[in-house]
PDB file of N, CA and C in Angstrom:
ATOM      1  N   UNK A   1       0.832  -1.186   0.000  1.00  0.00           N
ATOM      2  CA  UNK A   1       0.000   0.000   0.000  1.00  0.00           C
ATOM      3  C   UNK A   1       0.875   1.247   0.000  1.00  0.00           C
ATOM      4  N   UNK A   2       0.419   2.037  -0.475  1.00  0.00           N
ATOM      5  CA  UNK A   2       1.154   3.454  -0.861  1.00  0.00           C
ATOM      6  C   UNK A   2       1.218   4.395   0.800  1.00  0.00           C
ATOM      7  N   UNK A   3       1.861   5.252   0.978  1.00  0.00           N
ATOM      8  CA  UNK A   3       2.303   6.176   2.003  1.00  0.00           C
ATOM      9  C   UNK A   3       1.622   7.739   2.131  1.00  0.00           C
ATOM     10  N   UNK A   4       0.495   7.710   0.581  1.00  0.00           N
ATOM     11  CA  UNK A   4      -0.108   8.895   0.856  1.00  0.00           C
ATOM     12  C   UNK A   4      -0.807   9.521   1.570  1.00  0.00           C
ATOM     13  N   UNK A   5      -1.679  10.340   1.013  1.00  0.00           N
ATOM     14  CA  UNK A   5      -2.934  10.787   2.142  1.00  0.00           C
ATOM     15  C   UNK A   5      -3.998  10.165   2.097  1.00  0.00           C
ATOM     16  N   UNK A   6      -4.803   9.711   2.644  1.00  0.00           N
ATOM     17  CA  UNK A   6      -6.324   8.613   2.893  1.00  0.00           C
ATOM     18  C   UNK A   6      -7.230   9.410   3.582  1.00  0.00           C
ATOM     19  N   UNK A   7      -8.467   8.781   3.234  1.00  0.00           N
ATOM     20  CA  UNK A   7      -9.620   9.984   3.794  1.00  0.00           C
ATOM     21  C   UNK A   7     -10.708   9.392   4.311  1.00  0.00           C
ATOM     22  N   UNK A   8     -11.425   9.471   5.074  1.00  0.00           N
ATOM     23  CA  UNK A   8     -12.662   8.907   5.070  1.00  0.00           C
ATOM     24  C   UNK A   8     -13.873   9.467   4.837  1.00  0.00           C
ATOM     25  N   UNK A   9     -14.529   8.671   4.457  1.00  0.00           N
ATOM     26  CA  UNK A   9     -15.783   9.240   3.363  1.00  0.00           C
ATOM     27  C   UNK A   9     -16.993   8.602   3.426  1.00  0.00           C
ATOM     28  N   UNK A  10     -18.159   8.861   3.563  1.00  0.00           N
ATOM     29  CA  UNK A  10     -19.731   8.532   4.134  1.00  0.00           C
ATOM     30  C   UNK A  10     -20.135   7.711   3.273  1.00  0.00           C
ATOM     31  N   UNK A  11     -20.309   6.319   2.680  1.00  0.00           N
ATOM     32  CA  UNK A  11     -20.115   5.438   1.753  1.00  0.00           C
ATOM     33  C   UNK A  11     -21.255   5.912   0.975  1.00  0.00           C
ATOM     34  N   UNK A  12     -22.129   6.097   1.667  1.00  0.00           N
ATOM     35  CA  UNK A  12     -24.132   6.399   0.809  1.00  0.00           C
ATOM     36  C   UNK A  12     -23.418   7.878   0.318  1.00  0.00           C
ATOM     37  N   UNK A  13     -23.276   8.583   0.940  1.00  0.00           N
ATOM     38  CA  UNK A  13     -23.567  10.076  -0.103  1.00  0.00           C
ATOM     39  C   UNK A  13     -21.928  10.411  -0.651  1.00  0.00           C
ATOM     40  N   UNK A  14     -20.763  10.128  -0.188  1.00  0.00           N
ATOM     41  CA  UNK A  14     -19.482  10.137  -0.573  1.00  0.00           C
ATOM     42  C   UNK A  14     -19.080  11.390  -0.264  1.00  0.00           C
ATOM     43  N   UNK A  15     -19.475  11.527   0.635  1.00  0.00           N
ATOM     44  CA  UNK A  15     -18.997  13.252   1.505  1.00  0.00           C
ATOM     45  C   UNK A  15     -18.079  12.937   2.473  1.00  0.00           C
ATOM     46  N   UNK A  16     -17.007  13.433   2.653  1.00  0.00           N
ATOM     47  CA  UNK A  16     -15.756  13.365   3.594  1.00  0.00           C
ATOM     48  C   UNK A  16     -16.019  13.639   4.801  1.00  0.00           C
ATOM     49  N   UNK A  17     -15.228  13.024   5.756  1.00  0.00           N
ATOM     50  CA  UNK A  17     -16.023  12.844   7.094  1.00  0.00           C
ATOM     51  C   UNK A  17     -14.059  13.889   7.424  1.00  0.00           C
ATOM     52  N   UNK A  18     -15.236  15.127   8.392  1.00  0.00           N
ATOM     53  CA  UNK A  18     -14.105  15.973   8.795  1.00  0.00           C
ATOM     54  C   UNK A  18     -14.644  16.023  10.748  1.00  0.00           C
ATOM     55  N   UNK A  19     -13.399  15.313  11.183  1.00  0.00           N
ATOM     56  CA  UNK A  19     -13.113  15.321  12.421  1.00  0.00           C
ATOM     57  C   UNK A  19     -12.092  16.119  13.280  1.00  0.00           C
ATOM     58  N   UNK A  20     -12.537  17.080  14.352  1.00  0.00           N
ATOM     59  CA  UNK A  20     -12.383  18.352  14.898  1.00  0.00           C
ATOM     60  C   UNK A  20     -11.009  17.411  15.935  1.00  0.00           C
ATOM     61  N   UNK A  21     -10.123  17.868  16.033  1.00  0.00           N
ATOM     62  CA  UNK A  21      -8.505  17.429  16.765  1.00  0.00           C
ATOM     63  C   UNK A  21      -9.007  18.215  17.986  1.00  0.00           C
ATOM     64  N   UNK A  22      -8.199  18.075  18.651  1.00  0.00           N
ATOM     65  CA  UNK A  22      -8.208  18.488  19.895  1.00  0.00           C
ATOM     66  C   UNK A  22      -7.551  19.990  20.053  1.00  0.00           C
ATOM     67  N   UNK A  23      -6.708  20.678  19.478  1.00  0.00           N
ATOM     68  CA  UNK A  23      -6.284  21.687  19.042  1.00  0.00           C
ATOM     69  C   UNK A  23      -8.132  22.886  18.658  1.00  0.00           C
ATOM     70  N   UNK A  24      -8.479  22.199  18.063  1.00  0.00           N
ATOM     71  CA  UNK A  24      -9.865  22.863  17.361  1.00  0.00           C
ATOM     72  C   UNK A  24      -9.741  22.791  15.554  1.00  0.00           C
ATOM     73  N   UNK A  25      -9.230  22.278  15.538  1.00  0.00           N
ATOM     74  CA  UNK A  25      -9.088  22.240  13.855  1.00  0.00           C
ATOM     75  C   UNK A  25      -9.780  21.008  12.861  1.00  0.00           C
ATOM     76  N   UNK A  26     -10.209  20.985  12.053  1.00  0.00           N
ATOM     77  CA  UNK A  26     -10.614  19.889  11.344  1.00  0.00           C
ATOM     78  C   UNK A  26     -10.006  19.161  10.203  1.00  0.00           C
ATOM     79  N   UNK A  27      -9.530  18.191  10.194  1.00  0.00           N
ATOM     80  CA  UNK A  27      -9.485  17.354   9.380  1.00  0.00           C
ATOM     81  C   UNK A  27      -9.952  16.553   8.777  1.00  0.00           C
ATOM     82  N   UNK A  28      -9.269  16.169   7.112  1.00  0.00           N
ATOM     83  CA  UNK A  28     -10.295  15.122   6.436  1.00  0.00           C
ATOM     84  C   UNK A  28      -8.843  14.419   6.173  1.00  0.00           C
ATOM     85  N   UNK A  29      -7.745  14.573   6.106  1.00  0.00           N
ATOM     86  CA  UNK A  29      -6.289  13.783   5.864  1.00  0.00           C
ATOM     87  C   UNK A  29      -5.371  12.995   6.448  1.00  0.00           C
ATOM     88  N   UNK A  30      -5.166  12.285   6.197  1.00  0.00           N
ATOM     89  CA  UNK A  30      -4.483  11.210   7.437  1.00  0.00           C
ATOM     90  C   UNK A  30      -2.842  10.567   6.351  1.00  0.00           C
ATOM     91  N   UNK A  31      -1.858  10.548   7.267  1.00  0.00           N
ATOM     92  CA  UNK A  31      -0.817  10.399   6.643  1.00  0.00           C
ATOM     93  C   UNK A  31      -0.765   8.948   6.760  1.00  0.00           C
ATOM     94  N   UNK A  32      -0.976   8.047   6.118  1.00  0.00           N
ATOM     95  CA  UNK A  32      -1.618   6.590   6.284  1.00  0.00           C
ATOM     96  C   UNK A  32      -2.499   5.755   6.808  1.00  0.00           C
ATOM     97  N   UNK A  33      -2.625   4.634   5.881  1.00  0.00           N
ATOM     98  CA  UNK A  33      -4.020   3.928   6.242  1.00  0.00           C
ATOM     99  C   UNK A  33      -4.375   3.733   7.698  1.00  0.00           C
ATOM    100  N   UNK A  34      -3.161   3.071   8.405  1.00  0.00           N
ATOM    101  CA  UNK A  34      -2.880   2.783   9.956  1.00  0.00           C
ATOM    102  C   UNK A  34      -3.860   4.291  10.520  1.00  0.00           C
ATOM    103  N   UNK A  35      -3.307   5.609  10.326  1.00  0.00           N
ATOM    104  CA  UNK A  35      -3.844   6.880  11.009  1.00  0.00           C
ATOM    105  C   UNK A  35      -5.425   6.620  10.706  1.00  0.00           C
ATOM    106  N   UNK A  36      -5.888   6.709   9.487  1.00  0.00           N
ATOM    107  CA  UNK A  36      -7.073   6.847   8.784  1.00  0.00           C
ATOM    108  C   UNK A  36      -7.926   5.413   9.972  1.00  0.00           C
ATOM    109  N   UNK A  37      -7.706   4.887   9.866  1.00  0.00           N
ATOM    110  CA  UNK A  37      -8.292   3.838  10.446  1.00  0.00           C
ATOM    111  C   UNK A  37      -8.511   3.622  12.147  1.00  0.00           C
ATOM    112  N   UNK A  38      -7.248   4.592  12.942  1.00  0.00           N
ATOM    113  CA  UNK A  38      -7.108   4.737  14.215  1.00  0.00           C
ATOM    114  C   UNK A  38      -8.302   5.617  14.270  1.00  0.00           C
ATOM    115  N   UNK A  39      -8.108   6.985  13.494  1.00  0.00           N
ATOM    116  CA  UNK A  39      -9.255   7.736  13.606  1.00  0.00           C
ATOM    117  C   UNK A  39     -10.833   7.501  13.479  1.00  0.00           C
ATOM    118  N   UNK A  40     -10.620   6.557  12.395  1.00  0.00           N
ATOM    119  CA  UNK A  40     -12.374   6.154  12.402  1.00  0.00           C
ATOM    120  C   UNK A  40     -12.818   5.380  13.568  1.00  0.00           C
ATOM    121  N   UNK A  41     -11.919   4.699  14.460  1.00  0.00           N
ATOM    122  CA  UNK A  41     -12.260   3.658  15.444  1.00  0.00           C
ATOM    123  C   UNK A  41     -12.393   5.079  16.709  1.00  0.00           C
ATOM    124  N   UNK A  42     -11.776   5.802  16.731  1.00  0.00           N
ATOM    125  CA  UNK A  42     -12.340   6.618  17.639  1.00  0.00           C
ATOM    126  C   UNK A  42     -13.414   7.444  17.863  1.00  0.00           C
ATOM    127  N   UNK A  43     -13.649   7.818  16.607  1.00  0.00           N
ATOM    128  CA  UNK A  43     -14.762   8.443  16.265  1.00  0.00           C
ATOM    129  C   UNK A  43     -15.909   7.180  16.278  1.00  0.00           C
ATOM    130  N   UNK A  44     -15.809   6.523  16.213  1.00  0.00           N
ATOM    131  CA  UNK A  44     -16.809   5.274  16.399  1.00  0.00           C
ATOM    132  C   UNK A  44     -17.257   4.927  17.777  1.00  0.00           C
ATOM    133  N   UNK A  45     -15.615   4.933  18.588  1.00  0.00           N
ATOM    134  CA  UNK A  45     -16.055   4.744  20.366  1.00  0.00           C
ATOM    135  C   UNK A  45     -16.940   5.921  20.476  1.00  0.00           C
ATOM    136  N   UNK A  46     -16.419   7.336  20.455  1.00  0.00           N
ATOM    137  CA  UNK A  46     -17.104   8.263  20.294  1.00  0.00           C
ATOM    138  C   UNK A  46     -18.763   8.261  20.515  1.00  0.00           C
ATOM    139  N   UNK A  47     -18.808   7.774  18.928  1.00  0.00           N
ATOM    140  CA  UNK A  47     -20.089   7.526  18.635  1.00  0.00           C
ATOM    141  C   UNK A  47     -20.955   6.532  19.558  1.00  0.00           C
ATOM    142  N   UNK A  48     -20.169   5.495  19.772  1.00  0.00           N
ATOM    143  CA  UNK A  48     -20.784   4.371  20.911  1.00  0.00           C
ATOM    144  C   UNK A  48     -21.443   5.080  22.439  1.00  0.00           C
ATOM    145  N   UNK A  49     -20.466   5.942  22.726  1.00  0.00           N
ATOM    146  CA  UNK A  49     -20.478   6.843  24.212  1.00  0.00           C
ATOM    147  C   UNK A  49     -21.604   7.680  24.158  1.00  0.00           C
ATOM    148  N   UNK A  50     -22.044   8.158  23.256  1.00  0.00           N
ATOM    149  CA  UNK A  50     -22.828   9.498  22.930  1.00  0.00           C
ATOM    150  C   UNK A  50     -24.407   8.748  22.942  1.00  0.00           C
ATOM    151  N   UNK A  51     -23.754   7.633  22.393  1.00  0.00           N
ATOM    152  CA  UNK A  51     -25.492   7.079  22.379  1.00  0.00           C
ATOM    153  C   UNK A  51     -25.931   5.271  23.716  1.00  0.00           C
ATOM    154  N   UNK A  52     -24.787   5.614  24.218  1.00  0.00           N
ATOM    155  CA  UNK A  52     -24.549   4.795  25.201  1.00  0.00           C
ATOM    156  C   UNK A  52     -25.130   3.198  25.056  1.00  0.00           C
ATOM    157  N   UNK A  53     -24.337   2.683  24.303  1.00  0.00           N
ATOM    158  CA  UNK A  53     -24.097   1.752  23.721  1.00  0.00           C
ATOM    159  C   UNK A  53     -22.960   0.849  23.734  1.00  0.00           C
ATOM    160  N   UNK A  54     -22.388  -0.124  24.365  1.00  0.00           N
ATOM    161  CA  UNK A  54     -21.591  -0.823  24.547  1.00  0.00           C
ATOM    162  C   UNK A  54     -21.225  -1.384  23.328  1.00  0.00           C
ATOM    163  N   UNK A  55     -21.832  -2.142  22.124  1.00  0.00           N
ATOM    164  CA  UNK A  55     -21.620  -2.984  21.146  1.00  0.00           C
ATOM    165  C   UNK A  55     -23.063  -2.703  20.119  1.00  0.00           C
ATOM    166  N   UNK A  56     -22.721  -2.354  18.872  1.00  0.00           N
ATOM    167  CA  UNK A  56     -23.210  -2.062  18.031  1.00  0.00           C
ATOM    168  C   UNK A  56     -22.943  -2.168  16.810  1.00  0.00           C
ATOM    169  N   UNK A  57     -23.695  -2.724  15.852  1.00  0.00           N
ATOM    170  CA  UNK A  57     -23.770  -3.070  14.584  1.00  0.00           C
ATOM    171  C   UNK A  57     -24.307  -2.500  13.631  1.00  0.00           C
ATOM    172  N   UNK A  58     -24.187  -0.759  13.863  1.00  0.00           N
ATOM    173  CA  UNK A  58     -24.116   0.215  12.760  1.00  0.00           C
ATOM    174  C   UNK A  58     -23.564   1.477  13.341  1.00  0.00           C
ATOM    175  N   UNK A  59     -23.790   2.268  12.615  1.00  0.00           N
ATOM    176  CA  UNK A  59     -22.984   3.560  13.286  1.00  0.00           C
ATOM    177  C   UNK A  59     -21.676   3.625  12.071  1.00  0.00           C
ATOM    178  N   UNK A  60     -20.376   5.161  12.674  1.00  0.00           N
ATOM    179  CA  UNK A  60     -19.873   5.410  11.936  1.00  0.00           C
ATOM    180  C   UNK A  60     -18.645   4.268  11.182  1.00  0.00           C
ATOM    181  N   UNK A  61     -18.316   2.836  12.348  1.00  0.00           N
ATOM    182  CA  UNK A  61     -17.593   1.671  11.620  1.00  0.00           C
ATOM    183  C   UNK A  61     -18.299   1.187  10.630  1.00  0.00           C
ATOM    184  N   UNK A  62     -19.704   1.226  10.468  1.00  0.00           N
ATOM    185  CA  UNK A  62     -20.132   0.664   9.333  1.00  0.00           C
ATOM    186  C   UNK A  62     -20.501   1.594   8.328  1.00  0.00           C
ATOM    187  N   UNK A  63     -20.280   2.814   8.335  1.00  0.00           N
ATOM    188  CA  UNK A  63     -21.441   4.056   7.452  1.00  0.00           C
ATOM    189  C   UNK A  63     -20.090   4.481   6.439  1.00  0.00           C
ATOM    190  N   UNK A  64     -18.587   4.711   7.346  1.00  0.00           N
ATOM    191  CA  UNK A  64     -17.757   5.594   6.651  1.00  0.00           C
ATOM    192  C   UNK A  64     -17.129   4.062   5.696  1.00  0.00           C
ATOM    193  N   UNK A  65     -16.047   4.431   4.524  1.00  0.00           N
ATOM    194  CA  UNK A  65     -15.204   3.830   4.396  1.00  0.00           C
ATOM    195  C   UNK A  65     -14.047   4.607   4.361  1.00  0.00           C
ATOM    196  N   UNK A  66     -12.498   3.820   3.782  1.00  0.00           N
ATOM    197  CA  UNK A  66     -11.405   4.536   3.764  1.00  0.00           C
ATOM    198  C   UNK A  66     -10.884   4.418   2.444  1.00  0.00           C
ATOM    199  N   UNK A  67     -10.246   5.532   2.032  1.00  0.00           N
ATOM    200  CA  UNK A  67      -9.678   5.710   0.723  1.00  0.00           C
ATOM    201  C   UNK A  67      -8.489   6.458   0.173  1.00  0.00           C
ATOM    202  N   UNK A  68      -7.804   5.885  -0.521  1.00  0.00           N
ATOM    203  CA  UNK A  68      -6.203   6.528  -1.312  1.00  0.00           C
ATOM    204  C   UNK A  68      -7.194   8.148  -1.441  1.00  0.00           C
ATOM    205  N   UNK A  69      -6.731   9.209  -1.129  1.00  0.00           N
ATOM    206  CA  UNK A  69      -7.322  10.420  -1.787  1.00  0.00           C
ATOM    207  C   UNK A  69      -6.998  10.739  -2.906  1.00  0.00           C
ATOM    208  N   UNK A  70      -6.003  10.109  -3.898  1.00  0.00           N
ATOM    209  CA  UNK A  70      -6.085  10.158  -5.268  1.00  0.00           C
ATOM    210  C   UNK A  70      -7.553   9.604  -5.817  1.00  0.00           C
ATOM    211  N   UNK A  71      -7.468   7.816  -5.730  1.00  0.00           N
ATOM    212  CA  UNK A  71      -8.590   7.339  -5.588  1.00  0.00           C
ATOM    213  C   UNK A  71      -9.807   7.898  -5.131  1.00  0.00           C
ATOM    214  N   UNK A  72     -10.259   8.435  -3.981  1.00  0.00           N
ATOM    215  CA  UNK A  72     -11.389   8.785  -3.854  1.00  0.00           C
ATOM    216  C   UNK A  72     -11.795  10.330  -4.977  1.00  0.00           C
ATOM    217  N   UNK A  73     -10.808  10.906  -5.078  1.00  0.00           N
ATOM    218  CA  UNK A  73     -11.046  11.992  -6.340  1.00  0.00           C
ATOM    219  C   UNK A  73     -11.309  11.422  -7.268  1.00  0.00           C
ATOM    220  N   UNK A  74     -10.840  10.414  -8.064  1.00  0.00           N
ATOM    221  CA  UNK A  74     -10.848   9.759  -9.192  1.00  0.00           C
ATOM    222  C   UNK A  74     -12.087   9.166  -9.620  1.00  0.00           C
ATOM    223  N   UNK A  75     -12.624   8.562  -8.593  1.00  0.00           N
ATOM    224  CA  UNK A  75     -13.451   7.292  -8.784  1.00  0.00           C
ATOM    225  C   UNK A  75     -15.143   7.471  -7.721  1.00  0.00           C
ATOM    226  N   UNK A  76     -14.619   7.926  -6.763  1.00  0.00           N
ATOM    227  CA  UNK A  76     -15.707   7.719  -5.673  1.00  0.00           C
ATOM    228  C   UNK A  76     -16.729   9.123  -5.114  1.00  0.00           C
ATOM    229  N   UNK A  77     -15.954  10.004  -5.193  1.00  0.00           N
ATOM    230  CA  UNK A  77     -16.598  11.797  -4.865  1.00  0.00           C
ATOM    231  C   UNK A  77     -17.777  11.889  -5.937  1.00  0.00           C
ATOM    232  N   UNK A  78     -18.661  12.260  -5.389  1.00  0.00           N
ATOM    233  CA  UNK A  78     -19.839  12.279  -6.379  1.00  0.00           C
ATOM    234  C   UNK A  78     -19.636  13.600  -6.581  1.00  0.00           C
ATOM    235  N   UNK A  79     -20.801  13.960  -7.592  1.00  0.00           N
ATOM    236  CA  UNK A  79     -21.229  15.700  -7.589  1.00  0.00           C
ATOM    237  C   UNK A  79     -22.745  15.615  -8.185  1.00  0.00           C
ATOM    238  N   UNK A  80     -22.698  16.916  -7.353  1.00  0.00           N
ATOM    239  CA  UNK A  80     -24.071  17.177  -7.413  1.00  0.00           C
ATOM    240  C   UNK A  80     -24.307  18.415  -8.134  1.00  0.00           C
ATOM    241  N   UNK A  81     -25.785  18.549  -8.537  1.00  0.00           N
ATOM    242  CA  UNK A  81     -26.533  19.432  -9.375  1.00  0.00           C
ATOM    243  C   UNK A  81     -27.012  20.772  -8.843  1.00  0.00           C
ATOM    244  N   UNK A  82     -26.520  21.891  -8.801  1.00  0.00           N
ATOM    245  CA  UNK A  82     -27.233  23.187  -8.074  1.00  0.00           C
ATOM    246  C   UNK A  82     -27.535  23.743  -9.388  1.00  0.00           C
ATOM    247  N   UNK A  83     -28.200  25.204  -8.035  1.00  0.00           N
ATOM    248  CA  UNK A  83     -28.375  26.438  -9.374  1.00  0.00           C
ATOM    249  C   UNK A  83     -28.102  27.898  -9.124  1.00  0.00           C
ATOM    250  N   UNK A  84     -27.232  27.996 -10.001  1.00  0.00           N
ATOM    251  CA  UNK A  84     -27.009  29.392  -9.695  1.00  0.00           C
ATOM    252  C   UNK A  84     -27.524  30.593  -9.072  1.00  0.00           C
ATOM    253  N   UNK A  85     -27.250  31.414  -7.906  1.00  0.00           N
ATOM    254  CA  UNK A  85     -28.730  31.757  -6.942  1.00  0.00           C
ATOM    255  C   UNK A  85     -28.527  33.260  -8.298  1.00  0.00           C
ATOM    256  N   UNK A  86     -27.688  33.685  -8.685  1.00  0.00           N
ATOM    257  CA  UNK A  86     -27.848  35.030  -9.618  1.00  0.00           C
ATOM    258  C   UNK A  86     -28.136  35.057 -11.089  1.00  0.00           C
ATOM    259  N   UNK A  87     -27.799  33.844 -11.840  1.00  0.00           N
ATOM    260  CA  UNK A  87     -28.278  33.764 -13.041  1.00  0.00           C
ATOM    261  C   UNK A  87     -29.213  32.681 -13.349  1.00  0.00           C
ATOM    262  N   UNK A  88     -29.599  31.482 -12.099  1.00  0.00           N
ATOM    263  CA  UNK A  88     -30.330  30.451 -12.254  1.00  0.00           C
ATOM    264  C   UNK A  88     -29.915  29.333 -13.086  1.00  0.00           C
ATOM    265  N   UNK A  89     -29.049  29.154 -13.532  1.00  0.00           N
ATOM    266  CA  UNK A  89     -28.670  28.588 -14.201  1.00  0.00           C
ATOM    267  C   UNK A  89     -28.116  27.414 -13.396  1.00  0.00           C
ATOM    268  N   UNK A  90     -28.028  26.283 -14.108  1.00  0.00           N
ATOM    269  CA  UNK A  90     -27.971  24.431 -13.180  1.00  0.00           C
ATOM    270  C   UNK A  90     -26.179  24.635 -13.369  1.00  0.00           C
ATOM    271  N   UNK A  91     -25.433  23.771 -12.092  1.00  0.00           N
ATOM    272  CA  UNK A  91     -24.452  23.633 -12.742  1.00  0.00           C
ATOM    273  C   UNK A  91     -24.391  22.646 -11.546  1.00  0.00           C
ATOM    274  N   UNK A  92     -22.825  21.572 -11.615  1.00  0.00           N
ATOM    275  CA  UNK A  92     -22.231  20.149 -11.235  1.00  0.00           C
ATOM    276  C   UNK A  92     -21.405  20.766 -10.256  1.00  0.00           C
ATOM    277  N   UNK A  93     -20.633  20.643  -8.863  1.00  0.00           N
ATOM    278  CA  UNK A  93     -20.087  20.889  -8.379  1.00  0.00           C
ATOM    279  C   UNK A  93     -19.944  19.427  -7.182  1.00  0.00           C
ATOM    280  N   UNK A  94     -18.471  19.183  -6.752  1.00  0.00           N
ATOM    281  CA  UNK A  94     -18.536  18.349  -5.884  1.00  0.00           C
ATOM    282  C   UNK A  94     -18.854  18.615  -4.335  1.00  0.00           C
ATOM    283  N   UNK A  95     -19.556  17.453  -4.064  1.00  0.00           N
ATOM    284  CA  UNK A  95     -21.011  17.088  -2.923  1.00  0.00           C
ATOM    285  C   UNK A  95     -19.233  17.837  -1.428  1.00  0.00           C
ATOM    286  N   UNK A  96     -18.358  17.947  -1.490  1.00  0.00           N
ATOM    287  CA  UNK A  96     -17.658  18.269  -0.594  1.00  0.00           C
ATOM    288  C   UNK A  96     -17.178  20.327  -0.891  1.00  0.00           C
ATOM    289  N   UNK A  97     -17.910  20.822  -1.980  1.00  0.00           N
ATOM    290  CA  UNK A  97     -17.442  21.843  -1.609  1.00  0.00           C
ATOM    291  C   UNK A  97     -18.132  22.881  -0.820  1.00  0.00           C
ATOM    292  N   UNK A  98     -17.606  23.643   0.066  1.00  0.00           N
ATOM    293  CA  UNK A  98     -18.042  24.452   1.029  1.00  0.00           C
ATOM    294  C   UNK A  98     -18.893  25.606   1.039  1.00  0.00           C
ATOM    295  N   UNK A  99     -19.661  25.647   1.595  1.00  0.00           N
ATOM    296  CA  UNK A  99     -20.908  26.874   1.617  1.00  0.00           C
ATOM    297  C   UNK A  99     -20.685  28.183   0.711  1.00  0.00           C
ATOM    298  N   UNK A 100     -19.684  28.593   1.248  1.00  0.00           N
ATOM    299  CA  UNK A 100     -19.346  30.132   1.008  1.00  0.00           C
ATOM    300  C   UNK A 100     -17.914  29.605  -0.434  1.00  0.00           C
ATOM    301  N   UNK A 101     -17.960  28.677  -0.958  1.00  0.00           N
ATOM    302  CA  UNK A 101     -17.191  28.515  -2.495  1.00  0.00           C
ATOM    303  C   UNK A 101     -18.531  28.409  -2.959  1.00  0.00           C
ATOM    304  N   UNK A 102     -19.545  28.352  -2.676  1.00  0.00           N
ATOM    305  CA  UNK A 102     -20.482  27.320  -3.813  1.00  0.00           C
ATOM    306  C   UNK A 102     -21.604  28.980  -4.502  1.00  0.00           C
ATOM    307  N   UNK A 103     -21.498  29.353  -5.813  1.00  0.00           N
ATOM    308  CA  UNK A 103     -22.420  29.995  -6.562  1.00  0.00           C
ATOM    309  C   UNK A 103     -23.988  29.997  -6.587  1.00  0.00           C
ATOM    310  N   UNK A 104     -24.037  28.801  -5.335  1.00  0.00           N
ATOM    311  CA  UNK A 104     -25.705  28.573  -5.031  1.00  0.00           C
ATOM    312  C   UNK A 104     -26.052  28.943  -3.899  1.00  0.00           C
ATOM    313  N   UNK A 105     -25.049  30.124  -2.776  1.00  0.00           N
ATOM    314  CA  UNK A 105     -25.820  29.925  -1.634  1.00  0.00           C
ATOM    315  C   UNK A 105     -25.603  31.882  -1.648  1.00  0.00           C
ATOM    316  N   UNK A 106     -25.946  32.193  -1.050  1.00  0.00           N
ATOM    317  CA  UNK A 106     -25.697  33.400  -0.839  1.00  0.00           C
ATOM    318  C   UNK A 106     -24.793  34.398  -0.036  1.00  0.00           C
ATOM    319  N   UNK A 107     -24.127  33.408   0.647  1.00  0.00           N
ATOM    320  CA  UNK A 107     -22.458  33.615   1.576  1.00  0.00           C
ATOM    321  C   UNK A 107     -21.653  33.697   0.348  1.00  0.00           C
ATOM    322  N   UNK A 108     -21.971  33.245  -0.942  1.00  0.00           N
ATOM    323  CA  UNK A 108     -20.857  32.792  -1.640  1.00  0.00           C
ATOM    324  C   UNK A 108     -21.105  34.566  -2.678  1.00  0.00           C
ATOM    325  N   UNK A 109     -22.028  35.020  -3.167  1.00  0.00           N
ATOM    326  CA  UNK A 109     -22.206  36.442  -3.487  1.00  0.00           C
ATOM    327  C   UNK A 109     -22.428  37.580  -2.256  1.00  0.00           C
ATOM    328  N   UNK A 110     -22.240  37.209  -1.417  1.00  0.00           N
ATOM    329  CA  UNK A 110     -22.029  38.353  -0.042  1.00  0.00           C
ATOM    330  C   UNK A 110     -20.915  39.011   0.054  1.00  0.00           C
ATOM    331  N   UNK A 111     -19.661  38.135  -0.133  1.00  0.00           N
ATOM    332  CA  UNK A 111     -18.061  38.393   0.158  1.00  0.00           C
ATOM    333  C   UNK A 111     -17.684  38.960  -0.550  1.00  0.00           C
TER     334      UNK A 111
END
């Protein structure tokens, strides 16, 4: 397996799962599979604690998967269909870009 960056990603809608560090910052990048995979298991205990649950057979170990981030650009990132909020017009943009980049929301013609 390769040494790049890996990501995890919501298998049904293929939206990147960004988890807040302890610092306050968020990430979607992990400098190998080993990291990528430590992280989803925590975020999973996480998830177990919150809904107080000892052992469970869904949740975020079964919802996210993990992926080469070449690969997941390549192959797996969906996109979706908006519309332009100033000329109306339809356009494709990927399901991960952010509020205030996106030509469909109105944070994004405010700035």
């Amino acid at each position: 397996m390769s040494k790049g960056i890996w990501v995890i990603y919501n298998k049904s809608t293929s939206q990147l799962l960004k988890i807040e560090t302890n610092n306050g910052r968020t990430t979607t990048g992990y400098y190998g599979i080993s990291a990528a995979k430590a992280a989803l298991t925590r975020f999973h205990k996480k998830w177990l604690k919150e809904n107080n649950t000892l052992v469970s057979n869904d949740g975020p170990l079964f919802d996210y998967g993990i992926a080469d981030r070449d690969h997941y650009y390549k192959h797996i990132e969906r996109q979706v269909e908006r519309v332009n909020l100033m000329t109306g017009t339809k356009f494709k943009e990927s399901i991960n870009t952010p509020r205030h980049c996106s030509p469909s929301t109105e944070t994004y013609w405010s700035m």
